[in-house]
C-alpha atoms as a PDB file:
ATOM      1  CA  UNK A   1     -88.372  40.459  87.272  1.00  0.00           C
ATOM      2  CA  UNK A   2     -86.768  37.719  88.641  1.00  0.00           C
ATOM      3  CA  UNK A   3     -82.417  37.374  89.497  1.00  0.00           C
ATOM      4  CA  UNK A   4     -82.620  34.269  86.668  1.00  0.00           C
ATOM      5  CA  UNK A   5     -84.063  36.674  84.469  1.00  0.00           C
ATOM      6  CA  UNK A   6     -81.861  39.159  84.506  1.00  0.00           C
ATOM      7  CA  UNK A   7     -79.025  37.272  84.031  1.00  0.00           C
ATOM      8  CA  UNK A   8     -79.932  35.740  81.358  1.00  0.00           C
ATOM      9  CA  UNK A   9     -80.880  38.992  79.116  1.00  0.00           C
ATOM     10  CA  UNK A  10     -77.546  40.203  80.411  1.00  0.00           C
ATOM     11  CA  UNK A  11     -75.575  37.702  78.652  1.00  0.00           C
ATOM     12  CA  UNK A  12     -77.686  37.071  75.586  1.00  0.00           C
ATOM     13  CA  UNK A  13     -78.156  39.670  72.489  1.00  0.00           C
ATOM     14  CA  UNK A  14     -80.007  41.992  73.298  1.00  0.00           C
ATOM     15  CA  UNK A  15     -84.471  42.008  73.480  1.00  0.00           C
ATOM     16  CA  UNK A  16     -85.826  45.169  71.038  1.00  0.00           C
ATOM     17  CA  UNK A  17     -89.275  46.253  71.689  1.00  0.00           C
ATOM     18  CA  UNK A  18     -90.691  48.269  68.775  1.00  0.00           C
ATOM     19  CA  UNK A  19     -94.084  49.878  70.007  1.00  0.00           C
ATOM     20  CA  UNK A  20     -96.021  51.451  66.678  1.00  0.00           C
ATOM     21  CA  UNK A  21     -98.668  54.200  66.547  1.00  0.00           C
ATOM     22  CA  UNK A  22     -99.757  57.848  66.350  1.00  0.00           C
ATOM     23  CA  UNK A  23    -100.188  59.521  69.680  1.00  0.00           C
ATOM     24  CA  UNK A  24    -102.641  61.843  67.554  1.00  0.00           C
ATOM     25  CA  UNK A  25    -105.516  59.275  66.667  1.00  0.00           C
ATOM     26  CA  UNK A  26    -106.750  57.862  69.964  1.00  0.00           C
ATOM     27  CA  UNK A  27    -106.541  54.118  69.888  1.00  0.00           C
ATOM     28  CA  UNK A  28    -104.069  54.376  67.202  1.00  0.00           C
ATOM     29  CA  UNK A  29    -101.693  55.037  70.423  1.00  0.00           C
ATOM     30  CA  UNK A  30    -101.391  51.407  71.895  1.00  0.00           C
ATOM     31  CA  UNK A  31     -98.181  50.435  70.678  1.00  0.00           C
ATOM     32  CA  UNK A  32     -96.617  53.892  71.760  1.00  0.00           C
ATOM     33  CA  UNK A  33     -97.886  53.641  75.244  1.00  0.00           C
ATOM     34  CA  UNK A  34     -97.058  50.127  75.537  1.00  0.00           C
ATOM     35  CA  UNK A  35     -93.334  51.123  74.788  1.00  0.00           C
ATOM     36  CA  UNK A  36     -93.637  53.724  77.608  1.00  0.00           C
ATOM     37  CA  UNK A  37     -94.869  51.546  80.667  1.00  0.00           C
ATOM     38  CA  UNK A  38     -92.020  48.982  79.200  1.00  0.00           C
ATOM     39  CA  UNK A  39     -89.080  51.823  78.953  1.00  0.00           C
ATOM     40  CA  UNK A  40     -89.715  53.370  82.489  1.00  0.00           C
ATOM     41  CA  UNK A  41     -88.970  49.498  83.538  1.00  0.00           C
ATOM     42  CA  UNK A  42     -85.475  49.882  82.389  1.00  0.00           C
ATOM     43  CA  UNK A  43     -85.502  45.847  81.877  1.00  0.00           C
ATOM     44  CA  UNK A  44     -82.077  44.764  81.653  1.00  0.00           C
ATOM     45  CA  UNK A  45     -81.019  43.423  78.051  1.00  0.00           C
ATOM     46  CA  UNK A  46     -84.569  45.450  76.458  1.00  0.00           C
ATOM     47  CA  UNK A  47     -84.377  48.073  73.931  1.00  0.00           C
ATOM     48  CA  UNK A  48     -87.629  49.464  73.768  1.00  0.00           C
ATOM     49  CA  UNK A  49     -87.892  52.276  70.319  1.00  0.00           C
ATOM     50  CA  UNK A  50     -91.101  54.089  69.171  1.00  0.00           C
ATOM     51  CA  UNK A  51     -92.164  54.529  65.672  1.00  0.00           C
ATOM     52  CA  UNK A  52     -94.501  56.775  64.589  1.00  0.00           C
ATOM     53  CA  UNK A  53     -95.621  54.757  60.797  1.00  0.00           C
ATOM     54  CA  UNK A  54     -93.842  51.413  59.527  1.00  0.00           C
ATOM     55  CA  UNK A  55     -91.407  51.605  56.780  1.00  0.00           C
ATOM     56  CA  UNK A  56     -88.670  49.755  55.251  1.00  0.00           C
ATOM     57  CA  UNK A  57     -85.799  51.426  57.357  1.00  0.00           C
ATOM     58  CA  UNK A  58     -87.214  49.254  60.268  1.00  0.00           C
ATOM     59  CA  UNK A  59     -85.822  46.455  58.985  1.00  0.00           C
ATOM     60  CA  UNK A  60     -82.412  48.300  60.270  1.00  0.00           C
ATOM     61  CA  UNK A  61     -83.113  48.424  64.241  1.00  0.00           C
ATOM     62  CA  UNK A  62     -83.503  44.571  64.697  1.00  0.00           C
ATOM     63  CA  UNK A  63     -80.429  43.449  63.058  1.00  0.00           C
ATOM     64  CA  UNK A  64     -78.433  42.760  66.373  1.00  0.00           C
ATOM     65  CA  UNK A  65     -80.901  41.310  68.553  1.00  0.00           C
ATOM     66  CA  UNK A  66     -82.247  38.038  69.093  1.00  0.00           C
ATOM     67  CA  UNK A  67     -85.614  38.395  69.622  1.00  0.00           C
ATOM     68  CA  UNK A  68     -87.717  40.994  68.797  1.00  0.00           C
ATOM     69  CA  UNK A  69     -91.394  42.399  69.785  1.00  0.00           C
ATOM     70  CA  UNK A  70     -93.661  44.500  68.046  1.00  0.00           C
ATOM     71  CA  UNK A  71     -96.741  45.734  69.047  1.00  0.00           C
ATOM     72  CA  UNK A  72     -99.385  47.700  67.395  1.00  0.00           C
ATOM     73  CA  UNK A  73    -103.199  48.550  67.801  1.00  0.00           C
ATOM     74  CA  UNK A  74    -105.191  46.597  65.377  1.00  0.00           C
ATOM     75  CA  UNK A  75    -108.595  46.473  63.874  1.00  0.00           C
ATOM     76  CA  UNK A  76    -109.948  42.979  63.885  1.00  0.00           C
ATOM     77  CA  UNK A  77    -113.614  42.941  64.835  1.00  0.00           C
ATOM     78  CA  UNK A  78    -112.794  41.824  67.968  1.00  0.00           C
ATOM     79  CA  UNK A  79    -113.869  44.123  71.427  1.00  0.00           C
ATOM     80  CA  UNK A  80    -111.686  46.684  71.931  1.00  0.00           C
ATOM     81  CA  UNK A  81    -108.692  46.039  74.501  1.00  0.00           C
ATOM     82  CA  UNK A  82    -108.474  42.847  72.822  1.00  0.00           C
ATOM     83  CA  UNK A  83    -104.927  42.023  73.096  1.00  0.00           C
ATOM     84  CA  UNK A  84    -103.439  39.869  70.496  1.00  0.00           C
ATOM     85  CA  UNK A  85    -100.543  37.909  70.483  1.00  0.00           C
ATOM     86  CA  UNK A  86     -98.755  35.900  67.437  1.00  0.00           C
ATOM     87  CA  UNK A  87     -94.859  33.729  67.911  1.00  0.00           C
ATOM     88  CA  UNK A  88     -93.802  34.509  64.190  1.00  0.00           C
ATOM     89  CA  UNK A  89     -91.907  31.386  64.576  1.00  0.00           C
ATOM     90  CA  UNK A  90     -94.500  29.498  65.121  1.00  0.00           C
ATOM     91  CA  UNK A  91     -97.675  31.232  62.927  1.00  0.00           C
ATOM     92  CA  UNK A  92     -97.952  33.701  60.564  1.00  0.00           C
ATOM     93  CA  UNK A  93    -100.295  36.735  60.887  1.00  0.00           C
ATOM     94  CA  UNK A  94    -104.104  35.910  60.015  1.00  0.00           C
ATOM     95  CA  UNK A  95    -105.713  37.880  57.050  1.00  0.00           C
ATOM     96  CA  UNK A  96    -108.221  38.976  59.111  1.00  0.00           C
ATOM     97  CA  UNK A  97    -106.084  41.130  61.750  1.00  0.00           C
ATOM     98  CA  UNK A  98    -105.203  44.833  59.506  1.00  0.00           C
ATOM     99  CA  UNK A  99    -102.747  47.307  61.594  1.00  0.00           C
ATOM    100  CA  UNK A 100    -103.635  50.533  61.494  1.00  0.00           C
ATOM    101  CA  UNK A 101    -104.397  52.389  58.215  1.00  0.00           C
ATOM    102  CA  UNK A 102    -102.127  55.383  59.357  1.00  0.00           C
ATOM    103  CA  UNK A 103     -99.151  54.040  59.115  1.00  0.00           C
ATOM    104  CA  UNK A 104     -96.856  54.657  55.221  1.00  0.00           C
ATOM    105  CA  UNK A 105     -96.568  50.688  55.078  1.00  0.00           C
ATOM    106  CA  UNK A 106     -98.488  47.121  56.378  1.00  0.00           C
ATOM    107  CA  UNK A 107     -96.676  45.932  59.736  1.00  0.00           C
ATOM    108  CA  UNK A 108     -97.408  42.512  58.275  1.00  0.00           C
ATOM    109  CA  UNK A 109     -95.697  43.634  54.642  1.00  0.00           C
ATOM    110  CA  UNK A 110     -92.601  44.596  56.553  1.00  0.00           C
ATOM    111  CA  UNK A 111     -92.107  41.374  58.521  1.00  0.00           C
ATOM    112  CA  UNK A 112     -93.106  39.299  55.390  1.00  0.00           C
ATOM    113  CA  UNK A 113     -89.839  41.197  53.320  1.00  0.00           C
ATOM    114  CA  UNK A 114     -87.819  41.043  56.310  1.00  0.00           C
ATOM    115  CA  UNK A 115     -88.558  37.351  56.662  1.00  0.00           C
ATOM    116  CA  UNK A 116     -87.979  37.073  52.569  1.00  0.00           C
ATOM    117  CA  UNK A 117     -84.467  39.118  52.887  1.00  0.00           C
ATOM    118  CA  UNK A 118     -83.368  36.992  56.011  1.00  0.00           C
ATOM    119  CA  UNK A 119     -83.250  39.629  58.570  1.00  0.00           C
ATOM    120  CA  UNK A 120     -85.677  38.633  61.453  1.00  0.00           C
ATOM    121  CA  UNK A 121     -84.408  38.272  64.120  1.00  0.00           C
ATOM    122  CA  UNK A 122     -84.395  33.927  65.865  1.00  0.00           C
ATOM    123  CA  UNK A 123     -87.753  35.272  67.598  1.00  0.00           C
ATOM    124  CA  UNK A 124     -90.212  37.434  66.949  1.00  0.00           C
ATOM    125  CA  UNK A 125     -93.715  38.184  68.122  1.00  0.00           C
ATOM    126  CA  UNK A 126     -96.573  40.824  67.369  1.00  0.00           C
ATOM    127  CA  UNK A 127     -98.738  41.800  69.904  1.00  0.00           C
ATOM    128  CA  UNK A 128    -102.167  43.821  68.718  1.00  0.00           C
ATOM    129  CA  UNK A 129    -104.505  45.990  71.121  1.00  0.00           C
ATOM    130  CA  UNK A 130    -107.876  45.785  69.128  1.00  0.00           C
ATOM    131  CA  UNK A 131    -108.520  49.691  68.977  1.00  0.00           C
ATOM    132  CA  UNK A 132    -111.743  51.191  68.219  1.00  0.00           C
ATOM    133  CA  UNK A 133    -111.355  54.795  67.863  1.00  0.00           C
ATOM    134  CA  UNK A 134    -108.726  56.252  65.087  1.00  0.00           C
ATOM    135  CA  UNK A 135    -109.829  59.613  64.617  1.00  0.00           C
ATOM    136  CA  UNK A 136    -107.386  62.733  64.598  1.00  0.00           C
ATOM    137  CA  UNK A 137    -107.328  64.372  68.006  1.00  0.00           C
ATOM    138  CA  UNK A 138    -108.991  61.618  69.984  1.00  0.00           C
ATOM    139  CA  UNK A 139    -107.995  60.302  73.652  1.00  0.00           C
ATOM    140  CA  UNK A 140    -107.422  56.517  73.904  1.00  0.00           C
ATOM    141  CA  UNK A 141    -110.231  55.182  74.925  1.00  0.00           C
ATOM    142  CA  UNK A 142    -110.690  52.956  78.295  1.00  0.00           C
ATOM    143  CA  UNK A 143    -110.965  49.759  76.600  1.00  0.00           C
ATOM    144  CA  UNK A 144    -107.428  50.130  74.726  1.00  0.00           C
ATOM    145  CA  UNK A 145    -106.107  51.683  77.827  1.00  0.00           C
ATOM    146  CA  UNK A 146    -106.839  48.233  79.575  1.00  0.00           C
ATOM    147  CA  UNK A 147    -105.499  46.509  77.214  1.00  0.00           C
ATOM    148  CA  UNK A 148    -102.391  48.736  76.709  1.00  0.00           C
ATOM    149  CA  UNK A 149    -101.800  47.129  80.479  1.00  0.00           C
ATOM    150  CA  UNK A 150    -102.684  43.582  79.449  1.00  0.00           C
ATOM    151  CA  UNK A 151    -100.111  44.038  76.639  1.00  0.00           C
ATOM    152  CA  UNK A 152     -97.447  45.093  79.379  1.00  0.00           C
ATOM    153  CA  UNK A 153     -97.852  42.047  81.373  1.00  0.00           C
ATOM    154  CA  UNK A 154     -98.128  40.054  78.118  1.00  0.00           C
ATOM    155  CA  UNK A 155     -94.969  40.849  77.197  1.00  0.00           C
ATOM    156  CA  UNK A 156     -93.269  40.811  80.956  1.00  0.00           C
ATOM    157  CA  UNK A 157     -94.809  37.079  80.944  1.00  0.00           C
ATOM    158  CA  UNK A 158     -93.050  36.523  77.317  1.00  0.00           C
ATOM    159  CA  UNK A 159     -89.811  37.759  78.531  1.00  0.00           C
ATOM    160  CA  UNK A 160     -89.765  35.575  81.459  1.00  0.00           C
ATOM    161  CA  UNK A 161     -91.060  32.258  79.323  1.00  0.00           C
ATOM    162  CA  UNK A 162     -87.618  33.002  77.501  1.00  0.00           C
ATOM    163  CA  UNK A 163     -85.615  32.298  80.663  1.00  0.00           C
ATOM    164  CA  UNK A 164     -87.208  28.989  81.155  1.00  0.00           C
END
């Protein structure tokens, strides 16, 4: 990360990094482990949190920040490791992308009442890894594991776009 960088998350609200999933149900993981990899960079001005299933108390842990990142594994159609990536300022969510049927509420319900109640954040983006297999006691597989490390850079390349 660059000196510019730095300094600019420094003296701006704060980034929060919300990575979603169920370490339990293999692919379902991607959002978890892309929280990890960003968390062990201790990124100055970054809040990265885990969640384990969306819900409405969510809407709580992005209230001070200015920009906020979300990412989740997703189930598209698309190859798996398939990283996608959405401004929320700029699009809305296609139909066709669904978040992962574990979790208690839609990811794309959520940011549609938070947008409704006024309490998004200035910026926001979702990142998906297209994930492939969700079943209880699986591994991640190599596909989502690549793209668990496209997602990392992904977001390191967002984060530095916002210092520009």
């Amino acid at each position: 990360m660059s000196t510019k960088h730095a300094a600019y998350l420094e003296s701006s609200l704060p980034t929060l990094i919300l990575g979603i999933g169920n370490a339990w149900r293999g692919d379902d993981a991607a959002g978890r482990l892309v929280a990890h990899a960003l968390r062990a960079r201790e990124l100055p001005g970054v809040t990265v949190i885990e969640a384990n299933v969306v819900d409405p108390s969510l809407l709580n842990a992005w209230q001070e920040v200015d920009r906020l990142i979300v990412v989740d594994a997703v189930n598209s159609g698309a190859a798996p490791g398939t990283v996608h990536c959405f401004d929320l300022s700029r699009e809305s969510l296609p139909g066709s992308l669904s978040f992962c049927s574990s979790h208690a509420f839609d990811l794309a319900a959520l940011l549609n009442l938070a947008h409704t109640l006024n309490r998004l954040p200035p910026q926001v983006w979702v990142l998906g890894v297209e994930g492939h297999e969700f079943a209880h006691g699986q591994t991640v597989s190599a596909p989502v594991q690549q793209g668990v490390d496209k997602c990392v850079a992904a977001i390191l390349a967002l984060l530095d776009a916002v210092t520009d």
